[in-house]
C-alpha atoms as a PDB file:
ATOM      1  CA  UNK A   1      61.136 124.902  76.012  1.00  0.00           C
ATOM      2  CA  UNK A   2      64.423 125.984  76.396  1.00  0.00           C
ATOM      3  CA  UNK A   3      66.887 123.891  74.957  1.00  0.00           C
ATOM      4  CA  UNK A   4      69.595 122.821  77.968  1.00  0.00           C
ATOM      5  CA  UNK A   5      73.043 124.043  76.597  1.00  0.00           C
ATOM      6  CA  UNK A   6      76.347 121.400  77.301  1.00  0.00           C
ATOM      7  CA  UNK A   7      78.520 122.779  79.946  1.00  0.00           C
ATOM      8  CA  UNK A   8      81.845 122.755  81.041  1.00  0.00           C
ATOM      9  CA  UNK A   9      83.649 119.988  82.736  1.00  0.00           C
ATOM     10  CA  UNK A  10      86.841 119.501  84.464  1.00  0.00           C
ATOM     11  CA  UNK A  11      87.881 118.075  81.279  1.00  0.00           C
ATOM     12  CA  UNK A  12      88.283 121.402  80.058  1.00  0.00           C
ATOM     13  CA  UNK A  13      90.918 122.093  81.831  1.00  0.00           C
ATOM     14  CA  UNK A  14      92.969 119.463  81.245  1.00  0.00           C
ATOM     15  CA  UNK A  15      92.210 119.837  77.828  1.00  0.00           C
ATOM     16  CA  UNK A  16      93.299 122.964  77.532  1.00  0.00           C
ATOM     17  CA  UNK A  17      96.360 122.999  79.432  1.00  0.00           C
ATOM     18  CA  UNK A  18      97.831 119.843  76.946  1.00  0.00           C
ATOM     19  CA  UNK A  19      96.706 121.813  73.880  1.00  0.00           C
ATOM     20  CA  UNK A  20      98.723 124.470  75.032  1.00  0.00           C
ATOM     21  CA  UNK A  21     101.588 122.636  75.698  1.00  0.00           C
ATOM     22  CA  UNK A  22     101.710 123.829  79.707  1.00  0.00           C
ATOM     23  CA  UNK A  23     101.087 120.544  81.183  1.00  0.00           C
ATOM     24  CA  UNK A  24     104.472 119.827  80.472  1.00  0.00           C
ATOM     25  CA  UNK A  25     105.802 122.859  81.854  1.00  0.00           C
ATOM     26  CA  UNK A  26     106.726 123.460  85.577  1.00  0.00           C
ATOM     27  CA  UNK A  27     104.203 125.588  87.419  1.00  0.00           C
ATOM     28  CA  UNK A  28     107.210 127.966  88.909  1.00  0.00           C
ATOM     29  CA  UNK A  29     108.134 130.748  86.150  1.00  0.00           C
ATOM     30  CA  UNK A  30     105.197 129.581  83.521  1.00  0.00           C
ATOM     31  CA  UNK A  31     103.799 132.423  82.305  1.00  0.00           C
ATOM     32  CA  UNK A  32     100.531 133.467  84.584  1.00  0.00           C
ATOM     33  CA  UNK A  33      98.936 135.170  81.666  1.00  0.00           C
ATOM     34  CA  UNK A  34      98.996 131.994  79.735  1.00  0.00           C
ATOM     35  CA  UNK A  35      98.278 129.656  83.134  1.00  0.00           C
ATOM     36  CA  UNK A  36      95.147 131.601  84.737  1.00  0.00           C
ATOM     37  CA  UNK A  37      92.836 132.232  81.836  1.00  0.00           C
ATOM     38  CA  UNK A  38      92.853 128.408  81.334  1.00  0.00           C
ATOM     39  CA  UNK A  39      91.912 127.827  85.165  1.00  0.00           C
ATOM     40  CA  UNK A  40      89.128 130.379  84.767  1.00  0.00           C
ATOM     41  CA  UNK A  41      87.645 130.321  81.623  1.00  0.00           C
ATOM     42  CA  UNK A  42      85.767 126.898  81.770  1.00  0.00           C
ATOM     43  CA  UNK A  43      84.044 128.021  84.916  1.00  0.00           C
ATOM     44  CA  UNK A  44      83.333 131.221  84.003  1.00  0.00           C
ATOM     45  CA  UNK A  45      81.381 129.777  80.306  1.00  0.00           C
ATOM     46  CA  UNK A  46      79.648 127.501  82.846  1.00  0.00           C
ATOM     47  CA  UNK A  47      78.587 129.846  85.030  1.00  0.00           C
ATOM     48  CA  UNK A  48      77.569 131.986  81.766  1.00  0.00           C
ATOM     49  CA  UNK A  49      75.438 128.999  80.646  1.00  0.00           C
ATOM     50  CA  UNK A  50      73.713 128.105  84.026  1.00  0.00           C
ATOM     51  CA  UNK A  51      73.183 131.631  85.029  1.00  0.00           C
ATOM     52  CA  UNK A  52      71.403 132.364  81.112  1.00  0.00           C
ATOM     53  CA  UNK A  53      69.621 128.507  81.383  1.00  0.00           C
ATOM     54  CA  UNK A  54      67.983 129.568  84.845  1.00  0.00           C
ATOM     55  CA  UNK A  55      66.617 133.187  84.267  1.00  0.00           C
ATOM     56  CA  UNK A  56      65.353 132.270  81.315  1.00  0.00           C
ATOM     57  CA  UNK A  57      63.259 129.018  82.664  1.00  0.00           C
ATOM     58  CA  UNK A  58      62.299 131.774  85.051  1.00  0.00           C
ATOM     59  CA  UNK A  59      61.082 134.597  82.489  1.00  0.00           C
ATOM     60  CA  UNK A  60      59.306 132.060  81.126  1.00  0.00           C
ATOM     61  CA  UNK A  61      57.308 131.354  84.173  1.00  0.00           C
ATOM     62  CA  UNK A  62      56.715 135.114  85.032  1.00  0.00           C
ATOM     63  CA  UNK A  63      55.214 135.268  81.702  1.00  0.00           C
ATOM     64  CA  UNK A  64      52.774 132.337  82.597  1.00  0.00           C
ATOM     65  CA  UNK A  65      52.149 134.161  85.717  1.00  0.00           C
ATOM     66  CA  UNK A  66      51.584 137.824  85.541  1.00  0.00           C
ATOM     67  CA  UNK A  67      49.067 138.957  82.871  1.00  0.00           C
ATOM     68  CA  UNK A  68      50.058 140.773  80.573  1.00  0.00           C
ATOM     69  CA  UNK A  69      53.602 140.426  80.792  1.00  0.00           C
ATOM     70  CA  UNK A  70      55.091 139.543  77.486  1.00  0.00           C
ATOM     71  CA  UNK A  71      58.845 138.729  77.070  1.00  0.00           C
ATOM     72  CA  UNK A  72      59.524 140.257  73.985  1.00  0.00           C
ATOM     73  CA  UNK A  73      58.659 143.533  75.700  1.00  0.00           C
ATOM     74  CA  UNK A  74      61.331 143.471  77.382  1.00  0.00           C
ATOM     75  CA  UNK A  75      63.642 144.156  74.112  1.00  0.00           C
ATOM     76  CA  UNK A  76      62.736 147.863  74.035  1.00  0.00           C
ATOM     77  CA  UNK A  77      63.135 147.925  78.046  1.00  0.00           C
ATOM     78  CA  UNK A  78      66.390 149.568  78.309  1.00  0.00           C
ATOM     79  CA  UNK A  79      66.369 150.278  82.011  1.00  0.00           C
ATOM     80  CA  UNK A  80      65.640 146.066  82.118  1.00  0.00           C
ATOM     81  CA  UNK A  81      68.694 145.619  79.544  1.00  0.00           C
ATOM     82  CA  UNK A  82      70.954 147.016  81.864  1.00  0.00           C
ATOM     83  CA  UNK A  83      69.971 145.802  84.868  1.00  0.00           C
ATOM     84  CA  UNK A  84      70.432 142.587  83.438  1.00  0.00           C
ATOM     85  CA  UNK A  85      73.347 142.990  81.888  1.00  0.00           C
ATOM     86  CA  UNK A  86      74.758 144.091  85.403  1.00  0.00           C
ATOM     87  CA  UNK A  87      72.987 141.165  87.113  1.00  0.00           C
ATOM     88  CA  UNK A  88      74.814 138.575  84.343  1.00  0.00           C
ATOM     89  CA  UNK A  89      78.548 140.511  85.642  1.00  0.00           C
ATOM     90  CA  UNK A  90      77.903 139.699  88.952  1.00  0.00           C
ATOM     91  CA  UNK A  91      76.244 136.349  89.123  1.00  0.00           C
ATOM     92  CA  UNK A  92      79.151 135.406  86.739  1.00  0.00           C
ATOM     93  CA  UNK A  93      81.502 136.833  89.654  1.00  0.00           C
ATOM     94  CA  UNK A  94      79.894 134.884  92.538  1.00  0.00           C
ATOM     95  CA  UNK A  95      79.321 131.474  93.410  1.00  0.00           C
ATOM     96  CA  UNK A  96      76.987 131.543  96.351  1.00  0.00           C
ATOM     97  CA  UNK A  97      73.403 130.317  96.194  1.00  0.00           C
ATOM     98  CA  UNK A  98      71.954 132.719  98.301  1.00  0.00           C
ATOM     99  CA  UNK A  99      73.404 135.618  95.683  1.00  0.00           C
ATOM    100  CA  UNK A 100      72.904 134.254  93.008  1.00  0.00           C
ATOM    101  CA  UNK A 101      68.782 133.669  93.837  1.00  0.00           C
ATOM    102  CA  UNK A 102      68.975 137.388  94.944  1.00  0.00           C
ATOM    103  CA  UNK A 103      70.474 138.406  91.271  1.00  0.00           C
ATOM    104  CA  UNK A 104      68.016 135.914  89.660  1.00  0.00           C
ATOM    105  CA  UNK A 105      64.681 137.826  91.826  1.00  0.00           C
ATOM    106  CA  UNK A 106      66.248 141.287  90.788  1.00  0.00           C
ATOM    107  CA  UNK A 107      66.234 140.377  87.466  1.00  0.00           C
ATOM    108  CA  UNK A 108      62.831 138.937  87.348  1.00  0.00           C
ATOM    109  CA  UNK A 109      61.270 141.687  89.614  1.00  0.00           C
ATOM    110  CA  UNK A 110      63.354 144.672  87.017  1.00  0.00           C
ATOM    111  CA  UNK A 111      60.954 142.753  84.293  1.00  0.00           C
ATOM    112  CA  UNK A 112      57.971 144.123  85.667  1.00  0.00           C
ATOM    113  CA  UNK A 113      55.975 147.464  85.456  1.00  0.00           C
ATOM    114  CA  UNK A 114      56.587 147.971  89.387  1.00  0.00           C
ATOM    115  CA  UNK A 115      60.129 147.580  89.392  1.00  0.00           C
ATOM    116  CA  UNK A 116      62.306 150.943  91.703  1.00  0.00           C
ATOM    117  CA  UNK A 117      63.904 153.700  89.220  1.00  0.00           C
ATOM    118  CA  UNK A 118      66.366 152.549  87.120  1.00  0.00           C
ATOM    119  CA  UNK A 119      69.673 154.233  89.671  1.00  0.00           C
ATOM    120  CA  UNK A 120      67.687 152.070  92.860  1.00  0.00           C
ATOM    121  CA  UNK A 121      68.238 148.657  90.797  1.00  0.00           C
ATOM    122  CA  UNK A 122      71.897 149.382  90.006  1.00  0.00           C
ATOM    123  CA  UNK A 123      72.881 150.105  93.526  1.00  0.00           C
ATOM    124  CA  UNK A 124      70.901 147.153  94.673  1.00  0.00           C
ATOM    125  CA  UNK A 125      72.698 145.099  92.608  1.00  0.00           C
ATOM    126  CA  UNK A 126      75.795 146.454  93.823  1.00  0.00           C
ATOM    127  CA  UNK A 127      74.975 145.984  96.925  1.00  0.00           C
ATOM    128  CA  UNK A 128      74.393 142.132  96.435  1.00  0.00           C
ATOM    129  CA  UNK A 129      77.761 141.730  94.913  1.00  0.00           C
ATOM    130  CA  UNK A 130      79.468 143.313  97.309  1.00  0.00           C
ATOM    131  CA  UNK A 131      77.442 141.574 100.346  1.00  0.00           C
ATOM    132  CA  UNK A 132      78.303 138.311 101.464  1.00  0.00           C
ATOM    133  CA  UNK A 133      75.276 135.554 102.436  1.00  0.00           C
ATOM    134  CA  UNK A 134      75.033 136.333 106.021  1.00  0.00           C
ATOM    135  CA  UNK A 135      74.362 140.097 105.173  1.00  0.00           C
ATOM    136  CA  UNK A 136      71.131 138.815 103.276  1.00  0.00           C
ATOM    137  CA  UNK A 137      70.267 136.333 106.478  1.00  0.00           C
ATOM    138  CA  UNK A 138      70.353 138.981 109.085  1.00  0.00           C
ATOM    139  CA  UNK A 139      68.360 141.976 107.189  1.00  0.00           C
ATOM    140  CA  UNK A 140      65.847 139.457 106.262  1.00  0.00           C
ATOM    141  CA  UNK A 141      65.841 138.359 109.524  1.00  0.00           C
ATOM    142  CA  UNK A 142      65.126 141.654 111.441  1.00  0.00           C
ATOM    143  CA  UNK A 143      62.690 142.737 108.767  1.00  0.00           C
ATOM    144  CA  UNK A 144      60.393 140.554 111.045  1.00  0.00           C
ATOM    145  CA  UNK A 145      61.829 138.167 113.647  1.00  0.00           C
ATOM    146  CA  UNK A 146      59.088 136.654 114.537  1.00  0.00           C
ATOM    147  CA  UNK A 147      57.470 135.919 111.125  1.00  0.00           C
ATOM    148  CA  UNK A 148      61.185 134.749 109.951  1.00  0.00           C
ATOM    149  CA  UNK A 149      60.817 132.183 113.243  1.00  0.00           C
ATOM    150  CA  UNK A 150      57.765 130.667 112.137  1.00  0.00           C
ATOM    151  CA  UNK A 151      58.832 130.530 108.261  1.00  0.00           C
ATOM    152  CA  UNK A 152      62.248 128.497 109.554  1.00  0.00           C
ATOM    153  CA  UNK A 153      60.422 126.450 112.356  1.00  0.00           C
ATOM    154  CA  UNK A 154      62.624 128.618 114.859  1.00  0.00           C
ATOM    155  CA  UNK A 155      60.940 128.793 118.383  1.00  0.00           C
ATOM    156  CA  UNK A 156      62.381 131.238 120.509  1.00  0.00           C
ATOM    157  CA  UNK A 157      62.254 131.581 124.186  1.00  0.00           C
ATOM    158  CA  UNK A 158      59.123 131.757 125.545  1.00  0.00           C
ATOM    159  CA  UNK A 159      59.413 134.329 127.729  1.00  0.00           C
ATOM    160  CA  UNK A 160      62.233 137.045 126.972  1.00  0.00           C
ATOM    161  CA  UNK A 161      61.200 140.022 129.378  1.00  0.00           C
ATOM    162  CA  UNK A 162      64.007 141.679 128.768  1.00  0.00           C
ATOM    163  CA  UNK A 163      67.093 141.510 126.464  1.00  0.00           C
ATOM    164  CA  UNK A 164      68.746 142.821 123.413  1.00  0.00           C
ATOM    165  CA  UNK A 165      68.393 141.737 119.853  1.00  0.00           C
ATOM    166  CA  UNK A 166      71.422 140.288 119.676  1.00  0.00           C
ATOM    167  CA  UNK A 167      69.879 136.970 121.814  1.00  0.00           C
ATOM    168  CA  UNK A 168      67.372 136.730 119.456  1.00  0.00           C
ATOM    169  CA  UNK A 169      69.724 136.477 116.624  1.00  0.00           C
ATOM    170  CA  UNK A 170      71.949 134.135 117.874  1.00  0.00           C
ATOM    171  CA  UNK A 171      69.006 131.813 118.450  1.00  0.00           C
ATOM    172  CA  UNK A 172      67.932 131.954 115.562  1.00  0.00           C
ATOM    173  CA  UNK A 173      71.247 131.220 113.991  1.00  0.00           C
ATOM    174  CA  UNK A 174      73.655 128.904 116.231  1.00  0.00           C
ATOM    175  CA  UNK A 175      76.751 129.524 113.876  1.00  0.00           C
ATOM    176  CA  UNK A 176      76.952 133.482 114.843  1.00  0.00           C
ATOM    177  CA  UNK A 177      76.824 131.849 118.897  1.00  0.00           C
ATOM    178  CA  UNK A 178      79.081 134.195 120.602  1.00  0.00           C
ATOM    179  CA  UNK A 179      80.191 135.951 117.786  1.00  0.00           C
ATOM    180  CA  UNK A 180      79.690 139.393 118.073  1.00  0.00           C
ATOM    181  CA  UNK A 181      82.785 140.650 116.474  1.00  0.00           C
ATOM    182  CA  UNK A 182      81.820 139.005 113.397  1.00  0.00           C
ATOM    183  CA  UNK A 183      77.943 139.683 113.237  1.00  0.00           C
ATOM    184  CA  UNK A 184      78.501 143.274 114.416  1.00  0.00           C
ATOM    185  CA  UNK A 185      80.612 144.088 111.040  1.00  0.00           C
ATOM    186  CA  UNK A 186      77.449 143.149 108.810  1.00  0.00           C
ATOM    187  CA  UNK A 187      75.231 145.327 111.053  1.00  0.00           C
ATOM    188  CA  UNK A 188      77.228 148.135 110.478  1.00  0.00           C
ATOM    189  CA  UNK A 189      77.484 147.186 106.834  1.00  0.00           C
ATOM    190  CA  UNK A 190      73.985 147.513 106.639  1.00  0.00           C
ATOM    191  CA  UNK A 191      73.283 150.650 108.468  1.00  0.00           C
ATOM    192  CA  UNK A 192      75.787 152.625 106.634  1.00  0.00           C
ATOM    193  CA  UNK A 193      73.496 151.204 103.272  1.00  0.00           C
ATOM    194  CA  UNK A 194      70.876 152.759 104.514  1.00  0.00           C
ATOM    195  CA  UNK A 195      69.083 149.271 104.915  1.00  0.00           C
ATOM    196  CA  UNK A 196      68.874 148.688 108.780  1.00  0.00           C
ATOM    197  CA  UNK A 197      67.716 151.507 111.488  1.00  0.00           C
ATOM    198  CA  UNK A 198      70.978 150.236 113.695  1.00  0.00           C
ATOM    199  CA  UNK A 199      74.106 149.432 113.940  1.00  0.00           C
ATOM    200  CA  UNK A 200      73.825 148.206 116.965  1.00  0.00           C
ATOM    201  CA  UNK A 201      72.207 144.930 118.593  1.00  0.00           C
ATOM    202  CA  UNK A 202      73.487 145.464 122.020  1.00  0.00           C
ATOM    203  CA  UNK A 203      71.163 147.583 123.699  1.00  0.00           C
ATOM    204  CA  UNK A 204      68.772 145.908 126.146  1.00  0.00           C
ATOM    205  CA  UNK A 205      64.923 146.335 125.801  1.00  0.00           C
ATOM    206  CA  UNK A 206      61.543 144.468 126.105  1.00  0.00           C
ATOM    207  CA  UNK A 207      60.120 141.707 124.389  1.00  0.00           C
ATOM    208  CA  UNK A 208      58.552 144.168 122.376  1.00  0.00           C
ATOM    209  CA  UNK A 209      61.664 146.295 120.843  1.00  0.00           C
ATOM    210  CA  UNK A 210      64.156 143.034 120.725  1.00  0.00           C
ATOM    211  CA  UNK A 211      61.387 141.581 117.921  1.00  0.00           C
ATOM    212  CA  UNK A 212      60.824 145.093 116.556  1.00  0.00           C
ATOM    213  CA  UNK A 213      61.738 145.082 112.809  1.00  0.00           C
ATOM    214  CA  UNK A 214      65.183 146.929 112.611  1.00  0.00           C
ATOM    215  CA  UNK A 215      65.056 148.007 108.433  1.00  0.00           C
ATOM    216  CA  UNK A 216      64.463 151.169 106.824  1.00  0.00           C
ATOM    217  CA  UNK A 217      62.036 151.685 104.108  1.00  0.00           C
ATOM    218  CA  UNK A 218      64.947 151.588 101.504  1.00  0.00           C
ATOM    219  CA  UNK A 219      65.933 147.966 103.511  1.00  0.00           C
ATOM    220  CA  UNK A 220      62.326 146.629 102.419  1.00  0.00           C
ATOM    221  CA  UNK A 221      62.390 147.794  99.348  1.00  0.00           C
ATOM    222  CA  UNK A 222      65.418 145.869  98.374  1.00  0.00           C
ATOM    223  CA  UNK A 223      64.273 142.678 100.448  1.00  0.00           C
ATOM    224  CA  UNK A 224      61.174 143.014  98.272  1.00  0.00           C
ATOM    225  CA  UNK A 225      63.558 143.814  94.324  1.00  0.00           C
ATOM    226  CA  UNK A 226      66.087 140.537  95.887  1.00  0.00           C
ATOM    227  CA  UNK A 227      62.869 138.728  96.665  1.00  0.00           C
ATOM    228  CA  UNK A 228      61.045 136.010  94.555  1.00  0.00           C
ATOM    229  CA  UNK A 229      58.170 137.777  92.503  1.00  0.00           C
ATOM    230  CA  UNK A 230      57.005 133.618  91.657  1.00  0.00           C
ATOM    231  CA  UNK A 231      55.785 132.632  94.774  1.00  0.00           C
END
């Protein structure tokens, strides 16, 4: 077992702030190098400590799974070193669960003999820090729309005859409702990646095409590196 490290509290702050002696000074004209490494530095150990607590619960479980999969291997795996030394900047940099369980599955899937070429992991992992969560939603969504449906109990229309894909994704998610301006800028994200086959969801088609999946082989390959190798 691995033994749960304390972590950092809002006491830590504080703490620091009346150690230093800048809890009695004004905010206006105190020094910002002395002022923000006290606001971050607590969270960032924390996030340290979580981020090291959770992938290795999670190495631990690959290694009960896959056979023949040893963890001290992965000592004299230096294209796994660095890809999780890269993961560890970026989960440290982001707060969002749905990046932070995509860092966590690239980290887990780099462990293993199958993992992409060392330069394909780093620019994944670029691309999840630089992605926000709804970037992750869509691809994942227009790998398959209508296995994503049945996976999030989302029933579409019954009958769409004809229509464009961007119905389908605003069904599935009501918070993008009439937001094309704001869905359309992901799209593009992701077609100038290299992950989706369009940048546009606008065009109308049959049944057929508006459930067609819309990513490139490169776009599957990373949904499968950012994708849960435990279940």
């Amino acid at each position: 077992m691995i033994p749960e490290q304390p972590k950092a509290s809002k006491g830590d702050y504080a703490y620091a702030l009346a150690k230093a002696g800048i809890s009695k000074l004004p905010i206006v004209g105190a020094p910002i190098a002395e002022i923000l490494p006290l606001i971050i530095a607590p969270p960032m150990e924390r996030r340290r400590t979580e981020w090291l607590k959770n992938i290795g619960e999670r190495l631990k479980l690959l290694e009960e799974k896959v056979a023949g999969f040893r963890l001290e291997n992965l000592q004299s795996n230096e294209t796994f070193v660095t890809t999780a030394m890269h993961a560890s900047q970026a989960a440290i940099r982001n707060h969002q669960e749905e990046k932070l369980e995509a860092l966590q599955n690239a980290v887990l899937n780099a462990a293993l003999p199958n993992a992409p070429e060392e330069d394909l992991q780093l620019m994944f992992l670029d691309f999840v820090d630089s992605f926000t969560p709804w970037h992750l939603a869509i691809l994942k969504f227009f790998d398959n729309p209508k296995e994503w449906g049945q996976q999030h109990a989302v029933t579409f229309g019954e009958h769409y005859y004809m229509g464009s894909p961007s119905h389908i994704l605003e069904e599935a998610f009501p918070d993008l409702k009439g937001k094309r301006e704001y869905y359309d800028l992901f799209v593009k994200d992701l077609f100038s990646h290299g992950l989706m086959s369009t940048d546009s969801l606008h065009t109308t088609m049959t049944e057929g095409g508006m459930f067609a999946s819309r990513t490139t082989a490169m776009g599957k390959q990373f949904l499968t590196f950012i994708g849960s190798p435990l279940e």
